[in-house]
Protein backbone atom coordinates (compact mmCIF):
# COMPACT_ATOMS: atom_id res chain seq x y z
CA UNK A 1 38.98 -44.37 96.61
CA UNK A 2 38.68 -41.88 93.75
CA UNK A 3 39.07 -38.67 95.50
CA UNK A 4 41.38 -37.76 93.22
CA UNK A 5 40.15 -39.59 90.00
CA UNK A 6 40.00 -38.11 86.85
CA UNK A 7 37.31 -38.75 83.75
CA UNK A 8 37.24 -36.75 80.47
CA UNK A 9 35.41 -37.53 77.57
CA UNK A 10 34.04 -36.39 73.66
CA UNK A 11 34.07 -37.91 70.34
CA UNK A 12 36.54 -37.08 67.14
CA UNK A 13 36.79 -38.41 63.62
CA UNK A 14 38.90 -41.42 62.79
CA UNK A 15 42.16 -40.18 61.13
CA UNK A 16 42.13 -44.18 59.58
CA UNK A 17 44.68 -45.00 61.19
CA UNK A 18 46.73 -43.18 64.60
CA UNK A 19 44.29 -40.65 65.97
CA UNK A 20 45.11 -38.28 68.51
CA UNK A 21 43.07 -37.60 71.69
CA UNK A 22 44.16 -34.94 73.88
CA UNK A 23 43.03 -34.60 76.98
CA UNK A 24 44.12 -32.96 80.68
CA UNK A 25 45.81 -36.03 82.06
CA UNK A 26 47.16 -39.53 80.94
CA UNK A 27 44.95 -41.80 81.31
CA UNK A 28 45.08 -45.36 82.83
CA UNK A 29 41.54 -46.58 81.28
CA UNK A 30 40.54 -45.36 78.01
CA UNK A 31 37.09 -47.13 76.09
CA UNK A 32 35.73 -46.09 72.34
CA UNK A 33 32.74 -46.90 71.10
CA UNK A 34 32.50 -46.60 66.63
CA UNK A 35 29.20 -45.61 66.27
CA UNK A 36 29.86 -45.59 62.49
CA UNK A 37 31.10 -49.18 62.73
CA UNK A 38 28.05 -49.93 64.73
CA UNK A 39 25.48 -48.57 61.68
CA UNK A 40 27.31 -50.29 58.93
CA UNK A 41 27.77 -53.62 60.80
CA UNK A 42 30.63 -54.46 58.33
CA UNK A 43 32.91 -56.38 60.33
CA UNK A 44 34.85 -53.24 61.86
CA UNK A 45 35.66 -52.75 65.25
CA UNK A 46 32.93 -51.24 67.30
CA UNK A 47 33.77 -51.00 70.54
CA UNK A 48 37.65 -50.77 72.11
CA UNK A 49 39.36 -50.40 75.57
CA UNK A 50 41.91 -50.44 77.75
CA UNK A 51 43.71 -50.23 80.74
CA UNK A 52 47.34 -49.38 81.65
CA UNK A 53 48.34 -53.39 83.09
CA UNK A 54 47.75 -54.34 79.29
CA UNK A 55 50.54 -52.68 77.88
CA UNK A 56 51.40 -49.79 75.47
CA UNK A 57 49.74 -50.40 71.97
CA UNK A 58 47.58 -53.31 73.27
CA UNK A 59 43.24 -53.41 73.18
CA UNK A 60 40.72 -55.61 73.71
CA UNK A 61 38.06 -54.62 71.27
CA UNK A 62 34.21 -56.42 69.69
CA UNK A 63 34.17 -56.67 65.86
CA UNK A 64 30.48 -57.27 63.72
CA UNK A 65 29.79 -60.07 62.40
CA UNK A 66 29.13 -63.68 63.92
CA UNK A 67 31.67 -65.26 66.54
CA UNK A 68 31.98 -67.72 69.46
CA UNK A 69 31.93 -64.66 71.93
CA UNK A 70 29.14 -61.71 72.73
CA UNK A 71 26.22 -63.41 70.29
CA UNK A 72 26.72 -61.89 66.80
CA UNK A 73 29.70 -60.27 68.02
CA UNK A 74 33.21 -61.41 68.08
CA UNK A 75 35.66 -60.04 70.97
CA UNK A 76 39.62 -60.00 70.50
CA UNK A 77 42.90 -58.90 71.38
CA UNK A 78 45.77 -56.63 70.64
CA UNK A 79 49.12 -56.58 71.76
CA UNK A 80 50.03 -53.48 68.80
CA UNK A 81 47.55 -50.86 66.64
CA UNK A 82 45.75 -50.59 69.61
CA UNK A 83 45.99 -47.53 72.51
CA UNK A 84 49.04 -45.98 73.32
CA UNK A 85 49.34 -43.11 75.93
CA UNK A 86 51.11 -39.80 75.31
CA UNK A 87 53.41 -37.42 77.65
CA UNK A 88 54.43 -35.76 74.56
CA UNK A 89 57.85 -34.34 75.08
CA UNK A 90 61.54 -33.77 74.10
CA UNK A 91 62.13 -38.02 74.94
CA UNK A 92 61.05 -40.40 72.53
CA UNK A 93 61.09 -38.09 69.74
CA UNK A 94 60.97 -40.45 67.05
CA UNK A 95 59.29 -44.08 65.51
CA UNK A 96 60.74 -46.86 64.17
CA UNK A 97 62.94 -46.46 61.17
CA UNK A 98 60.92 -47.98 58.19
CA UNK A 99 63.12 -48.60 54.95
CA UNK A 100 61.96 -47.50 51.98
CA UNK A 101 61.09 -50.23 49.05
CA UNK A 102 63.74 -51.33 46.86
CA UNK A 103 62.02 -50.25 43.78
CA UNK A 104 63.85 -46.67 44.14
CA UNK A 105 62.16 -45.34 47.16
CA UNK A 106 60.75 -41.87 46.59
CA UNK A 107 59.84 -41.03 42.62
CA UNK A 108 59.11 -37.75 41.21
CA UNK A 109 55.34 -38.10 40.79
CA UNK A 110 54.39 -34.39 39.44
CA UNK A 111 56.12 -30.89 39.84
CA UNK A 112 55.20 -30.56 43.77
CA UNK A 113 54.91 -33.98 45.51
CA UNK A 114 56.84 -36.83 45.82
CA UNK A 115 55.90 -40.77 46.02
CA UNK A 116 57.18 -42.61 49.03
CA UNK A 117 57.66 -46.25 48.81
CA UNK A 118 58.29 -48.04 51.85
CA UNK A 119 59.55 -51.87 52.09
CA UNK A 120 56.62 -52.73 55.03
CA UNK A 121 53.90 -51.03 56.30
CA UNK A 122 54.46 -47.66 57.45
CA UNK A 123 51.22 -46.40 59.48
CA UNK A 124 51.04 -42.89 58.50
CA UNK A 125 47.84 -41.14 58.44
CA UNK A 126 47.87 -37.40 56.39
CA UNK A 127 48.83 -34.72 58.97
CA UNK A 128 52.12 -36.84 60.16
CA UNK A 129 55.40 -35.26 60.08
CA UNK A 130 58.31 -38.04 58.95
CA UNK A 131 62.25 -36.79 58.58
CA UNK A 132 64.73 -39.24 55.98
CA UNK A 133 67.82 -40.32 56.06
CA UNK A 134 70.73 -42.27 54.30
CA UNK A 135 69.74 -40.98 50.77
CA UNK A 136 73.31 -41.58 49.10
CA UNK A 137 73.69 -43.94 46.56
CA UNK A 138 76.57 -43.19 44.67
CA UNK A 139 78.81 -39.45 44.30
CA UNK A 140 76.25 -38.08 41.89
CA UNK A 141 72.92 -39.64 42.57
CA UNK A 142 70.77 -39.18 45.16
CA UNK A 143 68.08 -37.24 47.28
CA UNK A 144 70.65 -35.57 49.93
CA UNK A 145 68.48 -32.68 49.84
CA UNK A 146 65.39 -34.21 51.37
CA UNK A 147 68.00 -35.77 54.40
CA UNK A 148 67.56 -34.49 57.91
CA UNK A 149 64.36 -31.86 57.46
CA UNK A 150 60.80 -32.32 58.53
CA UNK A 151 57.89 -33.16 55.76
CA UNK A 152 54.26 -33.32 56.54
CA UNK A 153 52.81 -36.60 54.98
CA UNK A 154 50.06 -35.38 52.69
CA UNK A 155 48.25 -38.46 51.00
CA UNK A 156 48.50 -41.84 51.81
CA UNK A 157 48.16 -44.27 48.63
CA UNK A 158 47.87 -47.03 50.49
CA UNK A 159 49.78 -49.22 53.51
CA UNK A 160 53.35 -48.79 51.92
CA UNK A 161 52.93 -45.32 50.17
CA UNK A 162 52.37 -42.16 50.78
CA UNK A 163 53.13 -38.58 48.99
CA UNK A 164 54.87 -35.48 50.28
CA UNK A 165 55.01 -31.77 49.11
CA UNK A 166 58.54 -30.38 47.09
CA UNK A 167 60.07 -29.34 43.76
CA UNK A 168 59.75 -32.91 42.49
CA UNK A 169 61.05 -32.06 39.07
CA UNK A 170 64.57 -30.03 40.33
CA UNK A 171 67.85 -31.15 38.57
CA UNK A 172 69.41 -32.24 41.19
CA UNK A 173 66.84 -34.39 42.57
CA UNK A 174 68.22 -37.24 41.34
CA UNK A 175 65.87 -40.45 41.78
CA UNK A 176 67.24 -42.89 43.53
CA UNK A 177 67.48 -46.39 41.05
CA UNK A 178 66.22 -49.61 41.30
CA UNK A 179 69.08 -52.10 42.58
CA UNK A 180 71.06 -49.40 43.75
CA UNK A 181 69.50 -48.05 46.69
CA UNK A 182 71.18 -47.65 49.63
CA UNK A 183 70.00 -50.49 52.27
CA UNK A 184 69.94 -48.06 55.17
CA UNK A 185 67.46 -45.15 53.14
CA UNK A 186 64.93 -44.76 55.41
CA UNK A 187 62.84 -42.12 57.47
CA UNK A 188 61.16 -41.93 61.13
CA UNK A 189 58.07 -40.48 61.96
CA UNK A 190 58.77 -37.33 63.94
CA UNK A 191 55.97 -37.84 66.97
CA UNK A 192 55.76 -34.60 68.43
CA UNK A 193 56.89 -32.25 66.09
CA UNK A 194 54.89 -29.30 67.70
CA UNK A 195 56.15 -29.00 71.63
CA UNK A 196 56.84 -25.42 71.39
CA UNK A 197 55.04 -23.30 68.47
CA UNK A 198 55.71 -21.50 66.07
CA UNK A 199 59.33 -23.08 65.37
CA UNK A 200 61.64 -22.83 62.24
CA UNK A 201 60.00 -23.94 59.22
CA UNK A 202 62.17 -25.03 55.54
CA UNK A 203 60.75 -23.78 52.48
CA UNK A 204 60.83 -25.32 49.37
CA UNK A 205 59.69 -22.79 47.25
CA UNK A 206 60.01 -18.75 47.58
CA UNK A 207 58.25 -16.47 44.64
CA UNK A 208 58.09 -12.61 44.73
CA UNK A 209 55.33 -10.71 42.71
CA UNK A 210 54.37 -7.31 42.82
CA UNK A 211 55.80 -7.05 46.09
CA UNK A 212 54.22 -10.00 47.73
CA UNK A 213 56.43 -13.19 48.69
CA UNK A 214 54.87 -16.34 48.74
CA UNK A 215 56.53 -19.25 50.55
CA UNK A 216 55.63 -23.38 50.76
CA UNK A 217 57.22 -25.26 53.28
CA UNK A 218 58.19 -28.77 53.77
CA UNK A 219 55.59 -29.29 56.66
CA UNK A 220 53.37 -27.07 58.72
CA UNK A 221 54.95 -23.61 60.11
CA UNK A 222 52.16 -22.67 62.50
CA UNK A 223 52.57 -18.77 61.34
CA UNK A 224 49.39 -16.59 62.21
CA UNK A 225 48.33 -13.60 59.53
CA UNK A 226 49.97 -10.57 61.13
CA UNK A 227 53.13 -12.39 62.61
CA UNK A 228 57.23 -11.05 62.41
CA UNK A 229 59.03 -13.46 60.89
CA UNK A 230 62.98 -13.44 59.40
CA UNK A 231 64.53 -15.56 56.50
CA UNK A 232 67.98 -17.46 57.17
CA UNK A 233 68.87 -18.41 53.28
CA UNK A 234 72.55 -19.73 52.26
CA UNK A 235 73.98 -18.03 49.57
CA UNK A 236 73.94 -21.23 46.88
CA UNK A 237 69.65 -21.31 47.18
CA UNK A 238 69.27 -17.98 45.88
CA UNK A 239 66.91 -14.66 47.02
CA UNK A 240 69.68 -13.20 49.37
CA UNK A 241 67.78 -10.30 49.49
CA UNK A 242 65.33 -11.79 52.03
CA UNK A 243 68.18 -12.32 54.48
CA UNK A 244 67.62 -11.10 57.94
CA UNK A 245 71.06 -10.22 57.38
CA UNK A 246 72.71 -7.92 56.71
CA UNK A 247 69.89 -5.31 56.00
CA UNK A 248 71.39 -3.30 53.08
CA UNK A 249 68.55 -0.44 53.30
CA UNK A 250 68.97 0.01 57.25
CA UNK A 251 72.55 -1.13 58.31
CA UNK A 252 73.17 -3.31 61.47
CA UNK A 253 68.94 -3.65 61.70
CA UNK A 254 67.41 -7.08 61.16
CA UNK A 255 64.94 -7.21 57.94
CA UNK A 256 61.80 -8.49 59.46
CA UNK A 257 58.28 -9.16 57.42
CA UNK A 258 54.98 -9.99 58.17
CA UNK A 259 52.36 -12.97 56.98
CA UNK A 260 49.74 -11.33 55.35
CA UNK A 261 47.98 -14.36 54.30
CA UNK A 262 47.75 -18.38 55.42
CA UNK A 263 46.19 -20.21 52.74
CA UNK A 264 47.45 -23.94 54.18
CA UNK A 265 49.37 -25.06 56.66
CA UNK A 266 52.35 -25.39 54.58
CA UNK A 267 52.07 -22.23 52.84
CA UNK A 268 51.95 -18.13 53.33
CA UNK A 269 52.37 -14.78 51.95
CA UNK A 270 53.99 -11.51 53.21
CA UNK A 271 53.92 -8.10 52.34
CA UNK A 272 56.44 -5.91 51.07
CA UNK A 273 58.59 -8.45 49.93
CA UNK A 274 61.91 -6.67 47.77
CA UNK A 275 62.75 -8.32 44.05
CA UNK A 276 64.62 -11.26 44.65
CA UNK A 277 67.31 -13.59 42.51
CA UNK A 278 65.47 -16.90 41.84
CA UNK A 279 65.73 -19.29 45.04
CA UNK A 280 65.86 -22.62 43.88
CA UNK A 281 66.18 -25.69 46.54
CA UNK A 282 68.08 -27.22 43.25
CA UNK A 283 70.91 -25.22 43.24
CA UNK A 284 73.65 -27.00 45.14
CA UNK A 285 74.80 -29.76 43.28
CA UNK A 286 75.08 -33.23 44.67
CA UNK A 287 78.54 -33.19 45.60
CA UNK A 288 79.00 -30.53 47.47
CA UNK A 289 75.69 -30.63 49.26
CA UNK A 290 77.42 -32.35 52.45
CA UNK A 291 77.39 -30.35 55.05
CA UNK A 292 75.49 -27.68 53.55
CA UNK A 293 72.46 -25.68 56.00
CA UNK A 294 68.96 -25.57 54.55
CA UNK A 295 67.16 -22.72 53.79
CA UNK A 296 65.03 -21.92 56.92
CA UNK A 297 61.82 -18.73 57.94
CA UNK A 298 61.23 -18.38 61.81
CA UNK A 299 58.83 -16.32 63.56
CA UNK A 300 60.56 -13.60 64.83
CA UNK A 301 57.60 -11.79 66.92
CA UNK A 302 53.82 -12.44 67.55
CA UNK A 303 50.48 -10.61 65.93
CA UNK A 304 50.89 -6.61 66.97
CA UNK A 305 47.22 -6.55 66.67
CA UNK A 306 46.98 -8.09 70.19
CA UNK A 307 45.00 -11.62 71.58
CA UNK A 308 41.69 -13.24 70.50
CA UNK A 309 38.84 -10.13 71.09
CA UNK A 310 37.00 -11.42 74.33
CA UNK A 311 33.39 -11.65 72.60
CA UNK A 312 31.74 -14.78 74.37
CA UNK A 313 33.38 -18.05 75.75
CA UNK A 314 33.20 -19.37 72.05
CA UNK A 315 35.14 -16.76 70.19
CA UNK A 316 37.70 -16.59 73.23
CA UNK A 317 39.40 -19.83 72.04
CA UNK A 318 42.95 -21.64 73.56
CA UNK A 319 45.64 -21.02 70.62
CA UNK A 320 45.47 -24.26 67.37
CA UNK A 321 48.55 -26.22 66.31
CA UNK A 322 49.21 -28.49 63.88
CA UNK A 323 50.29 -30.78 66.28
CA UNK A 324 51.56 -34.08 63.43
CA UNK A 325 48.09 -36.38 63.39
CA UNK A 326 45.89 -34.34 61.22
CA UNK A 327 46.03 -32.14 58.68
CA UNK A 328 43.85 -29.64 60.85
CA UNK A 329 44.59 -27.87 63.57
CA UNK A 330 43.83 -28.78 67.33
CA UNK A 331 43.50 -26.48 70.83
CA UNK A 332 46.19 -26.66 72.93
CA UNK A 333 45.86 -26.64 76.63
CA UNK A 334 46.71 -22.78 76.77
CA UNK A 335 44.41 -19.91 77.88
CA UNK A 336 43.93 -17.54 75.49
CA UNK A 337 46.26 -15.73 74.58
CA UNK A 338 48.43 -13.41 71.70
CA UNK A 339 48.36 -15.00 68.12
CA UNK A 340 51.44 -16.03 67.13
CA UNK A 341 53.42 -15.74 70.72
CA UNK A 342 55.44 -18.46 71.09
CA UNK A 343 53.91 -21.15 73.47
CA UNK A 344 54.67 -24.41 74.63
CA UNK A 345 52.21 -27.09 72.53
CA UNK A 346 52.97 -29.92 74.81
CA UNK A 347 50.16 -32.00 75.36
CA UNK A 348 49.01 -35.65 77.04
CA UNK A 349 46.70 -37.93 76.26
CA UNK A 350 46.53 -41.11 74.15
CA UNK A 351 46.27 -42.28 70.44
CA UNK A 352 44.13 -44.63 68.90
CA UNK A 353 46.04 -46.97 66.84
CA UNK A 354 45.61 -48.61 63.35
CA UNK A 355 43.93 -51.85 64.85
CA UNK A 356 41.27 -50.03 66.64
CA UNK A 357 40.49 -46.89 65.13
CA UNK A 358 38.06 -48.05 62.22
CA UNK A 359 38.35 -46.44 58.72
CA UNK A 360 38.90 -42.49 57.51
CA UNK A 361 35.82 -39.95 59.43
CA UNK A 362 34.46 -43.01 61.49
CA UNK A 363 32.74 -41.00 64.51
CA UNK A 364 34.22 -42.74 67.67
CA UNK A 365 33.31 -41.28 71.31
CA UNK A 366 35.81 -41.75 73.46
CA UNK A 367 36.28 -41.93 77.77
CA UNK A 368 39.37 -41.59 79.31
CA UNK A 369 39.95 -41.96 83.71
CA UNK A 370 42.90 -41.65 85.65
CA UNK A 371 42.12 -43.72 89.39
CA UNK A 372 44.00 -42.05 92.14
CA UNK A 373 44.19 -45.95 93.27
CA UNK A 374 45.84 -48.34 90.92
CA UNK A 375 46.26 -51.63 92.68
């Protein structure tokens, strides 16, 4: 029977490692075909599939190059890297914990990023979201600051580094040493950091100039030009005057401003933004950091200006996210709708793992079915 069946199907770039597919259902067959792979004939996987009696994160899949199997082709097996379906929701928030290397961990590499090292593999592709942990190595050294806050992985040096975006050079970032790391420093990837958009996003940096703030955050805040959004700032960072509250100009009213520009997803201006004491993610000192709230910015209301303008099918789009597998935005499966209104981002489908998915822009076309009959 397949009444009820379901097929969808398109093509996407190769992230080089997990790529994201969304589509309207889970699937319980998916197949790929690397049409990249396919021209260069250099040994990478070229075609892929799989169905649900295999097992999350297995494949079979046909590799270039001469084998016993399929001619000049050679045919395998996965039992991990290879599909894994998605219900993406509040369970299984989180990956495996992957400890990071011995050799000190994370190392101030310039003014705004940070080196990652990790002790095996960790699988990130640009566009993932990761949160640390266990940073204490003794009363006065460590990176307690980066503990138990979102970051958007930015590069990826190779299988055990990567780099993410913050005041590298801050006093109190102090590096953790070689020898005396503490065993248990370590992060998880945060797998579906986007359910419900926009959310509360942690800055890292806050400048005021001529009136105009602009703000970096630790990972993608998914803030349109034109929406309300409030600052929540403890006292010891700095720039109280961008407080929500208490409004010192109009008493007992929330201070509210507005995005005026989006140059990344990890950045944005607003308008009208009062002189401010310094903020500095630097400023509470090691020791009495425990305990302490981060700085946060929240969307506090959507675009005034109103929805999408209705001017053809293509211009009529389904609200973007930054959704933790790329470092571009992807539709969502809502309508149309208000910029900026908070929505729910959930979304189902399957990702192409690290085994399967070929190297960084591959073009793979993709099928996915869900049989109504499953015997």
């Amino acid at each position: 029977m397949a009444e009820y069946s379901r097929l969808a199907s398109g093509s996407i770039l190769s992230a080089g490692g997990q790529t994201a597919v969304i589509c309207p259902f889970t699937p319980n067959f998916i197949e790929i075909t690397n049409t990249t792979e396919i021209t260069a004939a250099s040994g990478g996987v070229t075609r892929a599939y799989w169905m649900t009696d295999m097992g999350q994160g297995a494949a079979a899949y046909v590799t270039t190059g001469a084998g016993p199997a399929n001619g000049s082709n050679f045919v395998s097996a996965a039992t991990g890297g290879g599909f894994t379906t998605i219900q993406a929701a509040l369970s299984l928030q989180y990956g495996a914990k992957i400890l990071l290397g011995a050799s000190g961990g994370i190392a101030k590499t310039n003014g705004t990023t940070l080196t990652v090292t990790t002790t095996t593999a960790h699988g990130l592709v640009p566009g993932n979201w990761v949160i640390f942990q266990n940073l204490y190595e003794t009363s006065t050294i460590g990176m307690q600051t980066l503990s138990g806050i979102p970051f958007e992985v930015l590069t990826v040096g190779s299988p055990t580094t990567f780099t993410i975006g913050w005041v590298g050079t801050s006093a109190n970032l102090t590096a953790i040493t070689a020898g005396g790391l503490n065993v248990n420093a370590s992060f998880k990837q945060i797998l579906y950091p986007a359910l419900y958009v926009p959310g509360v996003a942690f800055p890292w940096t806050i400048t005021v100039s001529g009136g105009i703030g602009t703000v970096n955050t630790t990972a993608p805040h998914n803030f349109q030009i034109g929406q309300e959004i409030a600052f929540r700032i403890p006292s010891v960072y700095g720039a109280q005057e961008l407080n929500e509250l208490p409004n010192n100009i109009i008493p007992a009213s929330p201070q509210y401003f507005y995005v005026a520009t989006v140059p990344s997803q990890t950045s944005f201006t607003f308008n009208n933004a009062p002189g401010i004491t310094a903020f500095s993610v630097a400023n509470p000192a090691f020791t009495t950091f425990s305990g302490l709230r981060f700085a946060q910015v929240v969307a506090t209301g959507d675009v005034n200006s109103g929805g999408y303008p209705y001017t053809g099918k293509s211009l009529y789009p389904s609200p973007t996210v930054f959704n933790g597998y790329s470092l571009n935005a992807v539709s969502t499966i809502n309508g149309p709708g208000i910029q900026g209104a908070y929505i729910n981002a959930t979304w189902q489908g399957f990702i192409i793992g690290a085994t399967i998915a070929g190297a960084l822009n591959d073009q793979i076309y993709w099928r996915a079915y869900l049989h109504d009959l499953n015997t």
